[in-house]
Protein backbone atom coordinates (compact mmCIF):
# COMPACT_ATOMS: atom_id res chain seq x y z
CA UNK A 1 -19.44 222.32 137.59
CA UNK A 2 -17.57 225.67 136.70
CA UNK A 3 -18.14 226.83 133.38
CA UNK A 4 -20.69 224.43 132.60
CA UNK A 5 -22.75 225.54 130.13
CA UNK A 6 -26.81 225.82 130.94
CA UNK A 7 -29.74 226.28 129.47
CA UNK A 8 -33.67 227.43 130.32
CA UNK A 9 -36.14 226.76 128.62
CA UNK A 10 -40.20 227.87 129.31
CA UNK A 11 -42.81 226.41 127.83
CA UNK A 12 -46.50 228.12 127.57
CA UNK A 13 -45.44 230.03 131.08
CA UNK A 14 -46.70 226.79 132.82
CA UNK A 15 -43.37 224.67 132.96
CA UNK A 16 -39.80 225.79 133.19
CA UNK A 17 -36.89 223.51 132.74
CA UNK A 18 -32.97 223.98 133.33
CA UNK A 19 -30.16 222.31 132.64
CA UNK A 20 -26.48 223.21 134.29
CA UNK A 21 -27.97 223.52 137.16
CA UNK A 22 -25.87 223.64 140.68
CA UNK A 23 -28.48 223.71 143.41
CA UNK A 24 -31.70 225.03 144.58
CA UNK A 25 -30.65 227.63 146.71
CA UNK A 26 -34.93 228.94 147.83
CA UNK A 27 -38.44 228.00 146.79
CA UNK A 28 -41.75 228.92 147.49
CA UNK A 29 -44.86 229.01 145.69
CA UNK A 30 -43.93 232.74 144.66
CA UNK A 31 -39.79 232.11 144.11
CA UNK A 32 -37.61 229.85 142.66
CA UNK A 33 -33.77 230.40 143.27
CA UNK A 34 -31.26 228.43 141.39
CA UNK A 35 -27.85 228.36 141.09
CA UNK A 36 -25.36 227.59 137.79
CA UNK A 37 -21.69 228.34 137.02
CA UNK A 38 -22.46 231.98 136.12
CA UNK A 39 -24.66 233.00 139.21
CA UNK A 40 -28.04 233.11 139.98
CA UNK A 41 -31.66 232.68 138.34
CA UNK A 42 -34.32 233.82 139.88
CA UNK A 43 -37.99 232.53 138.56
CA UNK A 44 -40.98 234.55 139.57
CA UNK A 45 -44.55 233.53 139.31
CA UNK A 46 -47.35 231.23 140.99
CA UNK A 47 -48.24 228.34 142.30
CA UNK A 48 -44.84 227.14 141.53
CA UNK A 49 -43.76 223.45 142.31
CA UNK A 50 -40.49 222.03 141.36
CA UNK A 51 -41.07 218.34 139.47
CA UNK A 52 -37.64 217.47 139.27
CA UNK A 53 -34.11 218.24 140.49
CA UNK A 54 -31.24 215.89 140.16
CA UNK A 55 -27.95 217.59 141.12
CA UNK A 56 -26.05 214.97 139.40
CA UNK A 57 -27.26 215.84 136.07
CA UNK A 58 -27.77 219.69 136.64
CA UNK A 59 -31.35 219.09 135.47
CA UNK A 60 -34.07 221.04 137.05
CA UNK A 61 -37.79 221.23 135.96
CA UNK A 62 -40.96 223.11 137.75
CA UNK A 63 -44.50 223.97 137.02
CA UNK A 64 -47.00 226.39 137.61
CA UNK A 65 -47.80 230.02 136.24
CA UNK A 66 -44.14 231.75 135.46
CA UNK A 67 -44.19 235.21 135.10
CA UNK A 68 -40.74 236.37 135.56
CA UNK A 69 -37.25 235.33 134.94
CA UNK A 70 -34.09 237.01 136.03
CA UNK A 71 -30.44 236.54 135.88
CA UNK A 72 -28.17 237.74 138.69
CA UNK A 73 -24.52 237.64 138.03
CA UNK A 74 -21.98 235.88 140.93
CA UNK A 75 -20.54 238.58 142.74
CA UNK A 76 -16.64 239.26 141.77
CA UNK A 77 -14.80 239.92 145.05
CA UNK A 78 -13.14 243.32 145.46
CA UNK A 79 -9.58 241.82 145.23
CA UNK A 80 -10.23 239.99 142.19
CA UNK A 81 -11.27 243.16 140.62
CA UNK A 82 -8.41 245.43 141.91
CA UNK A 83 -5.80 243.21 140.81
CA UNK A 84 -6.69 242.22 137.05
């Protein structure tokens, strides 16, 4: 799935759905981790609960109360970087 585009959308901070997605890397009721081309979202909140993941697709879709979303970028390894 690399470079893949995705997308997120949130809806009344009760339901979150993604598309592009690669996997579910972590959940909890707290903590969502999920994983697409570009790295990492993280979703924050409560009473989270994820409705639907189909890793064919790259859909994704979860409920509760969302109160945080974050982005973390793939790492780029050292020798990638050095030798551009």
């Amino acid at each position: 799935m690399e470079g893949v585009a995705h997308s997120v959308s949130i809806d009344e901070c009760k339901r979150i759905s993604a598309s592009g997605i690669e996997s579910v890397d972590a959940f909890s009721a707290t903590q969502i981790v999920l994983s697409y081309s570009g790295g990492r979202i993280i979703v924050a909140g409560s009473g989270l609960k994820i409705e639907n993941f189909s890793k064919g697709s790259g859909a994704f879709s979860a409920a509760g109360t969302i109160t945080g979303v974050k982005y973390a970028a793939r790492a780029v390894k050292i020798v990638r970087r050095l030798f551009r």
